[in-house]
N, C-alpha and C. Protein backbone atom coordinates (compact mmCIF):
# COMPACT_ATOMS: atom_id res chain seq x y z
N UNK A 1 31.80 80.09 233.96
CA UNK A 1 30.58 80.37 234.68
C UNK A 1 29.43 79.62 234.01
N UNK A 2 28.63 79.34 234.47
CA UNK A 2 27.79 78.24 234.07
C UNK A 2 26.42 78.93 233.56
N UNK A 3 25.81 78.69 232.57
CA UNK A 3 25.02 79.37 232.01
C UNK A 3 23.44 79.76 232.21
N UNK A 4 22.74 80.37 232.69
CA UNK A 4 21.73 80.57 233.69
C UNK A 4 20.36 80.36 232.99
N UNK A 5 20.52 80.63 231.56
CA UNK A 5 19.14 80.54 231.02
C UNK A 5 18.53 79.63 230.33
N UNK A 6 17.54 79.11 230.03
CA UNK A 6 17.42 77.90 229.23
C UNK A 6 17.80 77.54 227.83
N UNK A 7 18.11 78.27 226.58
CA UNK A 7 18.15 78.48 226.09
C UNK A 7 19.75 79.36 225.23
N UNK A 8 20.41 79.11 224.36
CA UNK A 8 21.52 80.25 223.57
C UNK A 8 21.55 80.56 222.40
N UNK A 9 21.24 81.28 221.80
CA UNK A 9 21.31 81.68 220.76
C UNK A 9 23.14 82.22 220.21
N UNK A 10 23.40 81.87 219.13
CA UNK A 10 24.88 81.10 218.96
C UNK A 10 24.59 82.22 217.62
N UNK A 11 25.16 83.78 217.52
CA UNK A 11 25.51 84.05 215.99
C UNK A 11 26.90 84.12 215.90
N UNK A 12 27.17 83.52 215.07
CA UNK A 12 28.66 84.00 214.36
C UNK A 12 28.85 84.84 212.89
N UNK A 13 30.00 85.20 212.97
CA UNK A 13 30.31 86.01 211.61
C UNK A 13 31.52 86.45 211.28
N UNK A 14 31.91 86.61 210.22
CA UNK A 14 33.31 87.33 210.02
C UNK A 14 33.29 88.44 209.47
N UNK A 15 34.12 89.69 210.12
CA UNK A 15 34.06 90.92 209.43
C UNK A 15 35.13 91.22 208.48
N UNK A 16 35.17 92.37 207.64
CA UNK A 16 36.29 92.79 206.82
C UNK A 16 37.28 93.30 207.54
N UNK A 17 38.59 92.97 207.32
CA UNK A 17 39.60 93.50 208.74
C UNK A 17 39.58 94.90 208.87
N UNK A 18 39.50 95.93 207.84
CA UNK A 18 39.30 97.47 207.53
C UNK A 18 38.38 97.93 208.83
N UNK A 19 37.09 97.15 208.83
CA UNK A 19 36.37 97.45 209.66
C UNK A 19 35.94 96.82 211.15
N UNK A 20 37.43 95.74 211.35
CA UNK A 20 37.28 95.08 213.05
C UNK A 20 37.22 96.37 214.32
N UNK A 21 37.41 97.12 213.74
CA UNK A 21 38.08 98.19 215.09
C UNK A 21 36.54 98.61 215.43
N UNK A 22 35.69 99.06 214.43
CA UNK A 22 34.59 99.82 214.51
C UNK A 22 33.03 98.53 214.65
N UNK A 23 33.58 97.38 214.49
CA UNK A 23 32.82 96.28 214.65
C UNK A 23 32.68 95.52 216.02
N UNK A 24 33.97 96.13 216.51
CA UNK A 24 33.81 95.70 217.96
C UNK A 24 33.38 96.43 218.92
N UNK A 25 33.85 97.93 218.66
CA UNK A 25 33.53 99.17 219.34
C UNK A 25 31.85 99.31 219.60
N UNK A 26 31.34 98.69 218.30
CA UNK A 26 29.83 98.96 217.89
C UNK A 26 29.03 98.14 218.80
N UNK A 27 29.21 96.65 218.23
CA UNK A 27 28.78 95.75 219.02
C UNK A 27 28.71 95.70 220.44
N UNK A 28 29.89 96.18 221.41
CA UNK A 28 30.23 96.26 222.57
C UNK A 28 29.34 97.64 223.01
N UNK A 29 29.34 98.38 222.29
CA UNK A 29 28.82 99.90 223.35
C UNK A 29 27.22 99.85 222.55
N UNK A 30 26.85 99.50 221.58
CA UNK A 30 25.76 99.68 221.37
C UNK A 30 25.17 98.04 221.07
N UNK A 31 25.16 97.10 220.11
CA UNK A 31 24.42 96.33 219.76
C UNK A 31 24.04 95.61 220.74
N UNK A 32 25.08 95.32 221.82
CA UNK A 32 24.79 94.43 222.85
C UNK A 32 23.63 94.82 224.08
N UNK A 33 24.32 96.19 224.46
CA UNK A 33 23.18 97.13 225.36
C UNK A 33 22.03 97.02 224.68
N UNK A 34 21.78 97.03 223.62
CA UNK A 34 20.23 97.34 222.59
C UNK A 34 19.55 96.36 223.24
N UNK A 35 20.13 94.71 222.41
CA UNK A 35 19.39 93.87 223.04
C UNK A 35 19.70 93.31 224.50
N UNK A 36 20.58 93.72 225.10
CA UNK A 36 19.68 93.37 226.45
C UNK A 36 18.91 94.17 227.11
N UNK A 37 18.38 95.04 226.34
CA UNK A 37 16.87 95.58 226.96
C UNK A 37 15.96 94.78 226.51
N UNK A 38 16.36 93.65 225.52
CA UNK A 38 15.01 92.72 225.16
C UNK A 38 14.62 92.05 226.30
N UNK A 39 12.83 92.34 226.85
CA UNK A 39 12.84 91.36 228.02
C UNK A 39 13.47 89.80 227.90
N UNK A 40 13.91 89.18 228.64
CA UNK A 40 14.25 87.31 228.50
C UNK A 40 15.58 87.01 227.69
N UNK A 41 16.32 88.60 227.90
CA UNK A 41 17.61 88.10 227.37
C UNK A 41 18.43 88.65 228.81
N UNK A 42 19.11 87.89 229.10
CA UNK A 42 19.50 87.74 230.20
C UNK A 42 21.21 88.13 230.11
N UNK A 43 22.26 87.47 228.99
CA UNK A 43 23.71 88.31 229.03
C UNK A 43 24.31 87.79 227.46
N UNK A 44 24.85 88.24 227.44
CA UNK A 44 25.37 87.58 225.72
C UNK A 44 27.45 87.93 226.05
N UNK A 45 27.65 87.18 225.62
CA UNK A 45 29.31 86.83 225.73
C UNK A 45 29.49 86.57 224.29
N UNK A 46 30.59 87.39 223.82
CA UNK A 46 31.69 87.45 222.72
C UNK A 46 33.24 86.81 222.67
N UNK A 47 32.99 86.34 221.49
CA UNK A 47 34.46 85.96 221.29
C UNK A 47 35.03 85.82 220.20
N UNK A 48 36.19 85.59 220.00
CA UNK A 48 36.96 85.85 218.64
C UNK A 48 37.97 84.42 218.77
N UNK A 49 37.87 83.43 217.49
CA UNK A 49 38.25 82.25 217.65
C UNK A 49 39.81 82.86 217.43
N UNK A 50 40.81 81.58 218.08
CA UNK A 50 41.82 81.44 217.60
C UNK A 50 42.84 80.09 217.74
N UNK A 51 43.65 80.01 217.11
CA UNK A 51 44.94 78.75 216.88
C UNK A 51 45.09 77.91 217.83
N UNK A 52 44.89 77.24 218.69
CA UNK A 52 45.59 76.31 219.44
C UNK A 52 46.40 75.20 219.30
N UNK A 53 46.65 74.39 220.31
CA UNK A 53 47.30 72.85 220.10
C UNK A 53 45.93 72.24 220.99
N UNK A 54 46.03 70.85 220.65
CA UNK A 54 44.45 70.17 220.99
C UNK A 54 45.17 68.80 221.24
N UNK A 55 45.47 68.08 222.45
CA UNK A 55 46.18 66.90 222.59
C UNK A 55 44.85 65.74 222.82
N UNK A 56 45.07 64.98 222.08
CA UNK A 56 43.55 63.72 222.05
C UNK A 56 44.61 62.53 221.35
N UNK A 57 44.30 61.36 221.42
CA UNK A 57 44.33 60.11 221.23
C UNK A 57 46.10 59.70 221.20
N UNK A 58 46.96 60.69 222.18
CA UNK A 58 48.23 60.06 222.17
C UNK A 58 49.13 61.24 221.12
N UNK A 59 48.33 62.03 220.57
CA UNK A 59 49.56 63.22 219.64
C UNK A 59 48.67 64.57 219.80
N UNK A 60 49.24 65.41 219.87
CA UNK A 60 48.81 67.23 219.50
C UNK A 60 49.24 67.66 218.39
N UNK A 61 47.84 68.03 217.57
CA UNK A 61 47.77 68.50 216.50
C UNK A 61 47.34 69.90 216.90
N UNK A 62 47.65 70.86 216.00
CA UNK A 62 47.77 72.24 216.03
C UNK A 62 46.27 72.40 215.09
N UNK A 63 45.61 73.37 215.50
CA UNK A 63 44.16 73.52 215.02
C UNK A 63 44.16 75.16 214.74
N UNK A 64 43.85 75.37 213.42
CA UNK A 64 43.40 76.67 212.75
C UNK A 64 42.09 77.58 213.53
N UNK A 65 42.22 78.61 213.63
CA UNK A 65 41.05 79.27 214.17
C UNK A 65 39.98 79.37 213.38
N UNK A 66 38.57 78.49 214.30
CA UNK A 66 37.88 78.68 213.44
C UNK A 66 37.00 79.98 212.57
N UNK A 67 36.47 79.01 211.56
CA UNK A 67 35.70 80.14 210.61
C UNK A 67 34.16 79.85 210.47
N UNK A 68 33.62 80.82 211.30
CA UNK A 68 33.49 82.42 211.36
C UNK A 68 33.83 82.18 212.52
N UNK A 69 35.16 83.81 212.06
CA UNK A 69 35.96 83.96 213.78
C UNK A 69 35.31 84.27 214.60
N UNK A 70 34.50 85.19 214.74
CA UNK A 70 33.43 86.13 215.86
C UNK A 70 32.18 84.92 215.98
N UNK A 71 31.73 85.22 217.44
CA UNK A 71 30.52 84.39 217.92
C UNK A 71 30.06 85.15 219.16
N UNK A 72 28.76 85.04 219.12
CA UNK A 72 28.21 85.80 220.28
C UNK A 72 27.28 84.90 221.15
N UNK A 73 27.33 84.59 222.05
CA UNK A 73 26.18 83.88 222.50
C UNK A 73 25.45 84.53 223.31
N UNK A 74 24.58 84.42 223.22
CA UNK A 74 22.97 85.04 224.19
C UNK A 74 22.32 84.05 224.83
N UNK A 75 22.10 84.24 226.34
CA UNK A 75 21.52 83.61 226.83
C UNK A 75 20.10 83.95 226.75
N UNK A 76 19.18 82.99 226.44
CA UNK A 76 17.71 83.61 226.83
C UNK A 76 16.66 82.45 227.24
N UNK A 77 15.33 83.19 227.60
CA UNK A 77 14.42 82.15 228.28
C UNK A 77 13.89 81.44 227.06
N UNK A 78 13.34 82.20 226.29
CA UNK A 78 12.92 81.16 225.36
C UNK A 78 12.92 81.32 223.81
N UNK A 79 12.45 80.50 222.86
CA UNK A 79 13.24 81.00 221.26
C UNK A 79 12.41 81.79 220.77
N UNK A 80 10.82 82.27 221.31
CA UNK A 80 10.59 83.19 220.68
C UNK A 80 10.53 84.69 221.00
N UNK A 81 11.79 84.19 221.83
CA UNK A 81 12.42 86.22 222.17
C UNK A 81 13.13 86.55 220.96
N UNK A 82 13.92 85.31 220.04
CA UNK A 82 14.49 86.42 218.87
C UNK A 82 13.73 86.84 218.19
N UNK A 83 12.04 86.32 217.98
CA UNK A 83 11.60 86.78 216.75
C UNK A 83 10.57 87.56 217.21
N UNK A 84 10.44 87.96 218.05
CA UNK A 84 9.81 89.44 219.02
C UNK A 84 10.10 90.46 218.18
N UNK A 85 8.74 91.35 218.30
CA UNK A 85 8.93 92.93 217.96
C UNK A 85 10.54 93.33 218.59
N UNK A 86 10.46 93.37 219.83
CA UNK A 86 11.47 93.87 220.55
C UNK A 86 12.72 93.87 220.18
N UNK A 87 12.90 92.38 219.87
CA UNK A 87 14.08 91.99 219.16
C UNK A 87 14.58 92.69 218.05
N UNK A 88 13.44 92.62 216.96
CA UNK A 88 13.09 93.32 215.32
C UNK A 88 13.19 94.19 215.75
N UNK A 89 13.11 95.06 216.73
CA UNK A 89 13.56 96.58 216.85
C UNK A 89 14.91 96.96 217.20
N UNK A 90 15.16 96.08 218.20
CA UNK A 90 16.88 96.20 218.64
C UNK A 90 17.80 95.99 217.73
N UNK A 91 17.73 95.25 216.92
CA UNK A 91 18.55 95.24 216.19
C UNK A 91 18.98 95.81 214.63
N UNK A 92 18.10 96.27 214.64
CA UNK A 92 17.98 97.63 213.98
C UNK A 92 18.18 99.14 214.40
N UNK A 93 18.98 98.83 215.81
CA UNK A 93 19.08 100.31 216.33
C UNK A 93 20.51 100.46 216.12
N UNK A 94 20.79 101.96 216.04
CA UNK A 94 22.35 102.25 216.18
C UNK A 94 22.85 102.33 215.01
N UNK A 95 23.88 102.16 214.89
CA UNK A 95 25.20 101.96 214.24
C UNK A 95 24.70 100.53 213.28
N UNK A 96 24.63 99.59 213.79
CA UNK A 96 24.66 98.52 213.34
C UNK A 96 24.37 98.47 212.00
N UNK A 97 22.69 98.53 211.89
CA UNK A 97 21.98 98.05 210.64
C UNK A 97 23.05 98.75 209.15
N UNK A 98 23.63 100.33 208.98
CA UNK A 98 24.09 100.72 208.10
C UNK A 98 25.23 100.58 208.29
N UNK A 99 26.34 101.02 209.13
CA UNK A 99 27.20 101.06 209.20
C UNK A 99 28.94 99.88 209.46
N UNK A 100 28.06 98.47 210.07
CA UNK A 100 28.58 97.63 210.33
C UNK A 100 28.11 96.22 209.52
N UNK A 101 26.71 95.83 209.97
CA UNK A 101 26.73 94.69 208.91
C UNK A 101 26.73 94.59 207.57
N UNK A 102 26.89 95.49 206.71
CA UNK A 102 27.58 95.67 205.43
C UNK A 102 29.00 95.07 205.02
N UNK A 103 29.10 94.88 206.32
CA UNK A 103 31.18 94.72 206.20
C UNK A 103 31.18 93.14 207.02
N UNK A 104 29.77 92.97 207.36
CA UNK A 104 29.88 90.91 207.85
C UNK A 104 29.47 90.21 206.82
N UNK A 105 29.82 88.81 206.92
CA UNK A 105 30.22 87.80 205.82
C UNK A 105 29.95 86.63 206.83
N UNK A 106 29.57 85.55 206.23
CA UNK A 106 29.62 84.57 206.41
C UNK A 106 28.87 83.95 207.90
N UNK A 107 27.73 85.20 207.86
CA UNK A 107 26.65 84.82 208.78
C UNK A 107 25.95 83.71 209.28
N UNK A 108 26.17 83.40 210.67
CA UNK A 108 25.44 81.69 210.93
C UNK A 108 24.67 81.82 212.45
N UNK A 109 23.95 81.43 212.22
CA UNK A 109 22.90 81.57 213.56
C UNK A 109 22.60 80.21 213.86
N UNK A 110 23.01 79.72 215.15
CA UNK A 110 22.06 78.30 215.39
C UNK A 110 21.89 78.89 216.84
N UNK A 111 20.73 77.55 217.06
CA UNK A 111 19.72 78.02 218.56
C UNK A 111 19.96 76.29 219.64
N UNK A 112 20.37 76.70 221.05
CA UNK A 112 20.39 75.31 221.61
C UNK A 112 19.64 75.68 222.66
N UNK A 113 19.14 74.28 223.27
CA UNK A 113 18.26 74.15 224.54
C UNK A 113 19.54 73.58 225.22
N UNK A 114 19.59 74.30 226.49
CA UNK A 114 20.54 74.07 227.74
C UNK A 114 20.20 72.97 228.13
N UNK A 115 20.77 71.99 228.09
CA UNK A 115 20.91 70.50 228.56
C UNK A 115 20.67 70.31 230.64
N UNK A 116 19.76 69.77 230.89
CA UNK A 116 19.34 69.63 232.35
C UNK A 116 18.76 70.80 232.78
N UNK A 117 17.88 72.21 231.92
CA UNK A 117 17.22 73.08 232.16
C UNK A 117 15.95 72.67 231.98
């Protein structure tokens, strides 16, 4: 599906395996609902890397899942919806702030402008 907003905000991370069950549960029923009550965030899609085969220049090489497995992308209008009160509040709600990012590692945030928006 083709991506509607101008803008994605790209976090990734890896959790401790002890705590994948309650990291996904979290994220999915609460962190995500939080912020999309931020006005100008429009949908955020999750995923969890893994192994493939990748055929390019005449051979298939087998490719490791990357690291950081987890990635979330957010669509939004513009870059200074992450650094909004709103934002600073959402994500600090719930479960999250104590209970889950304690147990993420290897935190990476980059920001892209949607190409022909």
């Amino acid at each position: 599906m083709p991506v509607a907003s101008r803008y994605l905000l790209c976090v990734s991370m890896d959790v401790d395996p002890e705590y994948e069950d309650l990291f996904n549960e979290v994220y999915d029923t609460e962190h995500v609902p939080n912020l999309m009550r931020v006005d100008g965030v429009h949908s955020v899609t999750r995923a969890r890397s893994e192994p493939f085969a990748f055929a390019m220049g005449g051979e298939v090489r087998q490719i490791d899942a990357a690291v950081p497995r987890y990635v979330a992308m957010y669509e939004v209008d513009d870059p200074s919806i992450v650094s909004s009160d709103a934002w600073a509040t959402a994500v600090e709600q719930g479960r999250w702030p104590g209970q889950v990012r304690p147990h993420t590692s290897n935190r990476s945030h980059a920001f892209y402008r949607v190409l022909g928006s």
